[in-house]
PDB file of N, CA and C in Angstrom:
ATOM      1  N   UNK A   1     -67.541 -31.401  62.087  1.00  0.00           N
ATOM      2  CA  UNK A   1     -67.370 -31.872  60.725  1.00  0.00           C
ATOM      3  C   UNK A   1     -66.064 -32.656  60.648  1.00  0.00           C
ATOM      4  N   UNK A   2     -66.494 -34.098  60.469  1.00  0.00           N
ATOM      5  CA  UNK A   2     -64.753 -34.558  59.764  1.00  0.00           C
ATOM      6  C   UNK A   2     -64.087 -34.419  58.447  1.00  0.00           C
ATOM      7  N   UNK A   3     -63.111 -34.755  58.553  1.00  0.00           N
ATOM      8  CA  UNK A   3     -62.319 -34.444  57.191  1.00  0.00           C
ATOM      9  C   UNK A   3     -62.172 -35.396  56.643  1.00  0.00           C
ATOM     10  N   UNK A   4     -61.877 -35.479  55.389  1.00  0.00           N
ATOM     11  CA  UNK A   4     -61.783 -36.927  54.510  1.00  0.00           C
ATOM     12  C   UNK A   4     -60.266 -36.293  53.699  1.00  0.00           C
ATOM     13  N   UNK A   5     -59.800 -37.126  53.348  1.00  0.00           N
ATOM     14  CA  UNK A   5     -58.219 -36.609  51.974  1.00  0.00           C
ATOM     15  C   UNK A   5     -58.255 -37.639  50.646  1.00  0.00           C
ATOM     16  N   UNK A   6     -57.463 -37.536  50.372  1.00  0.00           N
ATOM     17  CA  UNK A   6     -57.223 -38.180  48.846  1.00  0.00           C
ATOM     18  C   UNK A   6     -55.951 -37.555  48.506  1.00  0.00           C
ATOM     19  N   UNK A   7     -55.128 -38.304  48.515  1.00  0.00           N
ATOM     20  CA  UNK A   7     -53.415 -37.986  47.523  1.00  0.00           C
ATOM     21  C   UNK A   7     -54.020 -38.637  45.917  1.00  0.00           C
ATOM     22  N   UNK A   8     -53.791 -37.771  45.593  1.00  0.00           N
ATOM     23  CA  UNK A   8     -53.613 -38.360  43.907  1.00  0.00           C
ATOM     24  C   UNK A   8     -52.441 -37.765  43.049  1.00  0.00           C
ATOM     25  N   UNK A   9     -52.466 -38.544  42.141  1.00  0.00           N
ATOM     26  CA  UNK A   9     -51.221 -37.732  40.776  1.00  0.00           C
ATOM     27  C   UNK A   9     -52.454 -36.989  39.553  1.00  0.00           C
ATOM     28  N   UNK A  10     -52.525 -36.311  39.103  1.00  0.00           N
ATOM     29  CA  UNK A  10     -53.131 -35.349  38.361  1.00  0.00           C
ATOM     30  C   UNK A  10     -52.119 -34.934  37.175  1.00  0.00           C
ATOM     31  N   UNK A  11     -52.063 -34.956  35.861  1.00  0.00           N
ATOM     32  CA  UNK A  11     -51.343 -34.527  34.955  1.00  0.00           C
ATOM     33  C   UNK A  11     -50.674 -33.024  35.611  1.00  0.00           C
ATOM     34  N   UNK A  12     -49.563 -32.516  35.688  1.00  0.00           N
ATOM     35  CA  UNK A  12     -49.142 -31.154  36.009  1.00  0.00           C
ATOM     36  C   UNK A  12     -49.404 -30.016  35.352  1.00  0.00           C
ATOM     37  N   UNK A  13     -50.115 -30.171  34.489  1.00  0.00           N
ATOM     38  CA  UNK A  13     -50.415 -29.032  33.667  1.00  0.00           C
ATOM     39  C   UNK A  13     -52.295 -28.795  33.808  1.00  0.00           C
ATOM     40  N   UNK A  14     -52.680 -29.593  34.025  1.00  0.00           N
ATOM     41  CA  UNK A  14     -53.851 -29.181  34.605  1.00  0.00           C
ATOM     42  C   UNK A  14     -54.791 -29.689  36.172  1.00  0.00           C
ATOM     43  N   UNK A  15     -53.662 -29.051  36.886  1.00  0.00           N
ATOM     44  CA  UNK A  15     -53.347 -28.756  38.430  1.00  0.00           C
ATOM     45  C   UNK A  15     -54.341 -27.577  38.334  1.00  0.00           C
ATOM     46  N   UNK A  16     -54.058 -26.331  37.831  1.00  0.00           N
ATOM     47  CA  UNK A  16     -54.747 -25.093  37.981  1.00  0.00           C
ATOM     48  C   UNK A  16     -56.258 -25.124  37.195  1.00  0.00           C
ATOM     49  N   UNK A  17     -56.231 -26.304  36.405  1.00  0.00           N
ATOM     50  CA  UNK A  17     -57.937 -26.644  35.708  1.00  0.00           C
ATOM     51  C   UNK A  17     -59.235 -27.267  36.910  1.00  0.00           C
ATOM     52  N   UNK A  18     -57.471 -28.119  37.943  1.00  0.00           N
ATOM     53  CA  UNK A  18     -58.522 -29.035  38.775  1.00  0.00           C
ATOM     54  C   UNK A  18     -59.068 -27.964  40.094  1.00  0.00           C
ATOM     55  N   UNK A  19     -58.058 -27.079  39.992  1.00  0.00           N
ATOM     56  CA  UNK A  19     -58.589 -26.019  41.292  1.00  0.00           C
ATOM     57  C   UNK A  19     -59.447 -25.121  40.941  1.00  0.00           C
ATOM     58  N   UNK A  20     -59.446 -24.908  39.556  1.00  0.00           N
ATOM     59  CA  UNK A  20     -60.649 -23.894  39.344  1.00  0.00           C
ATOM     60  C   UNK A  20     -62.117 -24.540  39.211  1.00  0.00           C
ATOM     61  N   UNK A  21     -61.914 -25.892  38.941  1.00  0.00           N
ATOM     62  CA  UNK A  21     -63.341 -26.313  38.938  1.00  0.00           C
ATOM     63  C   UNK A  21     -63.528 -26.522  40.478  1.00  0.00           C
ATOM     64  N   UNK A  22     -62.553 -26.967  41.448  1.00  0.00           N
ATOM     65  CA  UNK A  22     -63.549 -27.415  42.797  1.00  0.00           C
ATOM     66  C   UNK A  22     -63.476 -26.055  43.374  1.00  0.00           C
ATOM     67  N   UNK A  23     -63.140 -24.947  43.192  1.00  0.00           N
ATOM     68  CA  UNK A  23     -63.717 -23.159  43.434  1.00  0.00           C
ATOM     69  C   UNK A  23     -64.901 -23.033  43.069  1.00  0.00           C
ATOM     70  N   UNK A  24     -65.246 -23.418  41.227  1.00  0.00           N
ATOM     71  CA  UNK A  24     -66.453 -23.451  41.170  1.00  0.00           C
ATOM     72  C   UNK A  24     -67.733 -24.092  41.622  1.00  0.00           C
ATOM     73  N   UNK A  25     -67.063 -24.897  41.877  1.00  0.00           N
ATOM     74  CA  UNK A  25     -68.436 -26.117  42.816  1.00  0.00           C
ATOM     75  C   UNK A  25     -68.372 -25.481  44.073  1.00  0.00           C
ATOM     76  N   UNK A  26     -68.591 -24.165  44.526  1.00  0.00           N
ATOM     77  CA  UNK A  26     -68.527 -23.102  45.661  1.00  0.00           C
ATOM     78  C   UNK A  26     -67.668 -23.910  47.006  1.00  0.00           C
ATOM     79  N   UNK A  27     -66.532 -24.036  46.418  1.00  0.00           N
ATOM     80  CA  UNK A  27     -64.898 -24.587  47.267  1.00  0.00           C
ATOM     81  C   UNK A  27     -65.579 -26.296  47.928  1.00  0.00           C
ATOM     82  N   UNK A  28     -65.829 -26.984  47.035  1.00  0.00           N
ATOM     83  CA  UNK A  28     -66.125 -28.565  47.115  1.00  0.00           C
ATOM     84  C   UNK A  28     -65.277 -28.973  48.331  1.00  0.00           C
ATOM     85  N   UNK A  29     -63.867 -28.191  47.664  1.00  0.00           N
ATOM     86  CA  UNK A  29     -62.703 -29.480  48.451  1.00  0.00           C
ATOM     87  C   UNK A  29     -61.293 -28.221  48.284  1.00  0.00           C
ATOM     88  N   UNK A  30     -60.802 -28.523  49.235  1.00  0.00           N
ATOM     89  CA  UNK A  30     -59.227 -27.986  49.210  1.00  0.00           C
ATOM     90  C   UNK A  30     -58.124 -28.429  48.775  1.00  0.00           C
ATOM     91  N   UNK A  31     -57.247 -28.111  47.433  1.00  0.00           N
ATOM     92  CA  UNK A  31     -56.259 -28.744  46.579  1.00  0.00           C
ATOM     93  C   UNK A  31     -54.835 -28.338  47.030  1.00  0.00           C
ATOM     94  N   UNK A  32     -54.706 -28.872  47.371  1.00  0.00           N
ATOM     95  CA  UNK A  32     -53.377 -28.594  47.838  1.00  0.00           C
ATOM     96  C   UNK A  32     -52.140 -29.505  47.103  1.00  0.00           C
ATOM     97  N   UNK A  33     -51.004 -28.533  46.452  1.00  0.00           N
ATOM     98  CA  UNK A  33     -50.217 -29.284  45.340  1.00  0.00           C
ATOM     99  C   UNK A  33     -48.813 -29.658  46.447  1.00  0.00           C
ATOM    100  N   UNK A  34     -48.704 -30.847  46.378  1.00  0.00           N
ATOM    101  CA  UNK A  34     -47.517 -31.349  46.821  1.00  0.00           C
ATOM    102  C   UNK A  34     -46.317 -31.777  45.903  1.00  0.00           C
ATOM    103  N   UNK A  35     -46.399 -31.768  44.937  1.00  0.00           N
ATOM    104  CA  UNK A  35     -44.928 -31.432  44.265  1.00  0.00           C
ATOM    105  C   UNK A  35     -46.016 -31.579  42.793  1.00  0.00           C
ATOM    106  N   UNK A  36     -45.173 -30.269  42.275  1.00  0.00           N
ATOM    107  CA  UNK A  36     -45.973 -29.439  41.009  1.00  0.00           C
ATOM    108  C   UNK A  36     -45.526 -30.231  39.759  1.00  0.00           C
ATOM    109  N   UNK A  37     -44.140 -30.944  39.212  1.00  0.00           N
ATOM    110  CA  UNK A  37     -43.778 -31.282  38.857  1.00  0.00           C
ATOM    111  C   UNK A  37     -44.174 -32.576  38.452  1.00  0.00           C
ATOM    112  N   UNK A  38     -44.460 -33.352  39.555  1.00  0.00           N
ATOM    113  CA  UNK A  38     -44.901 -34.938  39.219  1.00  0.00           C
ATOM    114  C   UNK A  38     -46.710 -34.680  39.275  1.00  0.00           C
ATOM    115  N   UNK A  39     -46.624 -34.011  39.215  1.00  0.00           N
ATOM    116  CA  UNK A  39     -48.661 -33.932  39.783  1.00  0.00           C
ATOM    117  C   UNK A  39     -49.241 -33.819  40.851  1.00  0.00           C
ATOM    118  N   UNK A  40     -48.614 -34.089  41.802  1.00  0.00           N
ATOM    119  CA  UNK A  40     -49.081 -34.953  43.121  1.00  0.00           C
ATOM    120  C   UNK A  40     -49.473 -33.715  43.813  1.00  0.00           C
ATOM    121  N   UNK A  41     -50.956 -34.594  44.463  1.00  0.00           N
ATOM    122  CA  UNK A  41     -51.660 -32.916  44.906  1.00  0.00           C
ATOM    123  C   UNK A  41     -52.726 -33.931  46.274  1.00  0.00           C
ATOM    124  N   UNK A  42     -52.409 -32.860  46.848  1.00  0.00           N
ATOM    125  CA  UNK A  42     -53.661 -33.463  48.227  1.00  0.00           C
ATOM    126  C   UNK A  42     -55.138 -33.086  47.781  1.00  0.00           C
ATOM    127  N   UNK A  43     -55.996 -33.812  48.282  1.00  0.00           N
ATOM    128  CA  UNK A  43     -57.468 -33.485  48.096  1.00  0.00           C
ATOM    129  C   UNK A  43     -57.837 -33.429  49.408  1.00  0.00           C
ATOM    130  N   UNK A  44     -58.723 -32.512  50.341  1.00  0.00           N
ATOM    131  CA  UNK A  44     -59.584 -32.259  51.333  1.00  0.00           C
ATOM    132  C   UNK A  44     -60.715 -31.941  51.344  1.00  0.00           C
ATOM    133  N   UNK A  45     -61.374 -32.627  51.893  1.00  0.00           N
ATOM    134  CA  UNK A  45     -62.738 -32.164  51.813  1.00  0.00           C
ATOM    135  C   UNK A  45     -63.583 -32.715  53.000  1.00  0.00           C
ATOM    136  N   UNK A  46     -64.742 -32.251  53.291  1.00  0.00           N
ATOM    137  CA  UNK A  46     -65.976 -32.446  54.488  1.00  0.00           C
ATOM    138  C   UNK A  46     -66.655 -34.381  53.920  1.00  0.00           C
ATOM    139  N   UNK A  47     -66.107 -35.007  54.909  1.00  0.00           N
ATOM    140  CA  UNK A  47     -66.166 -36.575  54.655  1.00  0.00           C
ATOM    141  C   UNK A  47     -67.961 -36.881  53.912  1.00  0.00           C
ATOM    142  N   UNK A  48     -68.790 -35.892  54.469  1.00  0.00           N
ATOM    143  CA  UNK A  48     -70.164 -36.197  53.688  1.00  0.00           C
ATOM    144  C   UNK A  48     -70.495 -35.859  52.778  1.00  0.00           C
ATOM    145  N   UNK A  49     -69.590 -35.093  52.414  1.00  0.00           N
ATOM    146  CA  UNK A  49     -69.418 -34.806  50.650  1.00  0.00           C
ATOM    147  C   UNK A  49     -68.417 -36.067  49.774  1.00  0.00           C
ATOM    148  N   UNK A  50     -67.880 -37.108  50.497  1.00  0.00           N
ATOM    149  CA  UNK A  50     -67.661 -37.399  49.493  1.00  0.00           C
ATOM    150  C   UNK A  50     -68.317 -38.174  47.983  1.00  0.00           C
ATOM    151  N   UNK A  51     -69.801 -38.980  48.473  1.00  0.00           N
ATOM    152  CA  UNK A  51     -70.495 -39.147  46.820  1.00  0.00           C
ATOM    153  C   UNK A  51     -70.021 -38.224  46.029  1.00  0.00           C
ATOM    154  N   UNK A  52     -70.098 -36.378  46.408  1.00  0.00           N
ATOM    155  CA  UNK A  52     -69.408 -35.882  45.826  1.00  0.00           C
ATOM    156  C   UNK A  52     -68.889 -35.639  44.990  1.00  0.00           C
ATOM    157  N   UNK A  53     -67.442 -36.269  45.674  1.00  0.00           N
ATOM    158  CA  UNK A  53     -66.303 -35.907  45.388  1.00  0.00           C
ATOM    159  C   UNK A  53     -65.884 -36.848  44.487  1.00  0.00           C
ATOM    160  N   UNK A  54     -66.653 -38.362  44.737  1.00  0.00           N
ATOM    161  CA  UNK A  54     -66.176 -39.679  43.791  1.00  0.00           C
ATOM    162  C   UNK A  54     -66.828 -39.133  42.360  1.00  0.00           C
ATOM    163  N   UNK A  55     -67.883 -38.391  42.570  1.00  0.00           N
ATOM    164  CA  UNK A  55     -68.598 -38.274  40.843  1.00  0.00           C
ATOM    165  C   UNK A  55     -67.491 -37.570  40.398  1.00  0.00           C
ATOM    166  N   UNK A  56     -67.331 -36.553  40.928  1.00  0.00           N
ATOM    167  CA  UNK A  56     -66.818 -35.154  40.095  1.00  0.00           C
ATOM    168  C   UNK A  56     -65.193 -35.506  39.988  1.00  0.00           C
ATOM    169  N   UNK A  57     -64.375 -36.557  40.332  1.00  0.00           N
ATOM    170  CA  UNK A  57     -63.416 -37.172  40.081  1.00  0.00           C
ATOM    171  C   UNK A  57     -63.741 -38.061  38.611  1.00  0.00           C
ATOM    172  N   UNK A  58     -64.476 -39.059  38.786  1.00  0.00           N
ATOM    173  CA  UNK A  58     -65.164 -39.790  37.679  1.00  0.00           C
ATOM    174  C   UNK A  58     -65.004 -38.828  36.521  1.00  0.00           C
ATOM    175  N   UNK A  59     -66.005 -38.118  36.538  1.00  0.00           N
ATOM    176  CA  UNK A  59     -66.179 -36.784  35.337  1.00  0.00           C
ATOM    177  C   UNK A  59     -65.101 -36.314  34.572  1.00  0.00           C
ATOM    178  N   UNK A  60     -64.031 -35.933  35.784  1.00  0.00           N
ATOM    179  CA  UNK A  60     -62.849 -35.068  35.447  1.00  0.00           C
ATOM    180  C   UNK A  60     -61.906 -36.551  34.806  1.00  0.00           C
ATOM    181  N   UNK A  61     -61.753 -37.415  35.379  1.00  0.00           N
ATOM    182  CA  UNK A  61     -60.593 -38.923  34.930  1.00  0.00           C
ATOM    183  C   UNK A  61     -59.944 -38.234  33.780  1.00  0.00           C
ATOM    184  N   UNK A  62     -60.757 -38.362  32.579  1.00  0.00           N
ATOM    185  CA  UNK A  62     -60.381 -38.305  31.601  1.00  0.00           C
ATOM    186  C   UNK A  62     -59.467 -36.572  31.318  1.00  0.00           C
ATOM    187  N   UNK A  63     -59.655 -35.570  31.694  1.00  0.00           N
ATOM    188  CA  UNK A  63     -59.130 -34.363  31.784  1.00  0.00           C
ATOM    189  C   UNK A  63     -57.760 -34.430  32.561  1.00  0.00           C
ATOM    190  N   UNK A  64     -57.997 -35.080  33.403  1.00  0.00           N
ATOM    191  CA  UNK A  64     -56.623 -34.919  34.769  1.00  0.00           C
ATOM    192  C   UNK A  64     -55.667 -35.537  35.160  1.00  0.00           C
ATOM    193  N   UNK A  65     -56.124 -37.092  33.953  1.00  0.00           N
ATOM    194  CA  UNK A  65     -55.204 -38.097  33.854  1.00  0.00           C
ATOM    195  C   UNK A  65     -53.473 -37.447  33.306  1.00  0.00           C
ATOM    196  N   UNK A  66     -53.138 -38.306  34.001  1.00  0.00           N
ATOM    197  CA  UNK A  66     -51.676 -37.682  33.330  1.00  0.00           C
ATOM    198  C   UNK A  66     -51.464 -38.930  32.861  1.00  0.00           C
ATOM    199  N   UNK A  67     -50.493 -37.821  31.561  1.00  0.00           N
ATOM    200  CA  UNK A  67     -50.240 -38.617  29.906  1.00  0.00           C
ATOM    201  C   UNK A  67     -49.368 -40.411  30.311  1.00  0.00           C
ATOM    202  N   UNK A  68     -49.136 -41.128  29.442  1.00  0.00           N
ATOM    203  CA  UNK A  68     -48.703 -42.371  29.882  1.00  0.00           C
ATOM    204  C   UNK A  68     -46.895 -42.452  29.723  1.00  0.00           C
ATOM    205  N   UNK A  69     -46.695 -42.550  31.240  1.00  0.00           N
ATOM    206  CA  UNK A  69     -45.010 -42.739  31.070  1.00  0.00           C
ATOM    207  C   UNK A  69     -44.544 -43.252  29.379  1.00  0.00           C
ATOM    208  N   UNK A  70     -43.349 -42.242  29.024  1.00  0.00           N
ATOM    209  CA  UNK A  70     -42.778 -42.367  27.956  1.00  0.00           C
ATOM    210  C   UNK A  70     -41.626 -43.490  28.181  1.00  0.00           C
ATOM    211  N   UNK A  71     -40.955 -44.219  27.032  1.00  0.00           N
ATOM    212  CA  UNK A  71     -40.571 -44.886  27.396  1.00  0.00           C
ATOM    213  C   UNK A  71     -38.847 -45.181  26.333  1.00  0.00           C
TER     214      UNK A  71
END
C-alpha cells in the first residue's frame, strides 16, 4: 500500500472536529497536528483512497476553513 499526505492549515479550533470525523469514516486518514496554534496539520492516508479524501475535504471546506486574517 502507498501513502499519499496533504499539509493543510485547518481553523485551530476545529482540529479535534476534523479528527473525529476521519475516526468516524472507520480511520479514513491519519491527522497529525503540526503546530496547534496556526492550524497546520498533516493528512495521511492509503493513496487509493484519495477520491476519498478530495470529497470529504470538499464537504468539510466550509467547517475547517480558518477565519480570514484580521487586519
Amino acid at each position: 500500500m502507498e501513502l499519499a499526505s496533504r499539509t493543510m492549515t485547518v481553523a485551530p479550533a476545529r482540529i479535534g472536529f476534523f479528527r473525529f470525523i476521519l475516526e468516524a469514516y472507520d480511520n479514513l486518514a491519519l491527522l497529525t497536528t503540526l503546530d496547534e496554534r496556526e492550524g497546520l496539520v498533516i493528512l495521511r492516508y492509503a493513496k487509493e483512497m484519495t477520491p476519498e479524501i478530495e470529497q470529504l475535504l470538499l464537504a468539510l471546506a466550509p467547517q475547517l476553513s480558518p477565519p480570514p486574517p484580521t487586519t
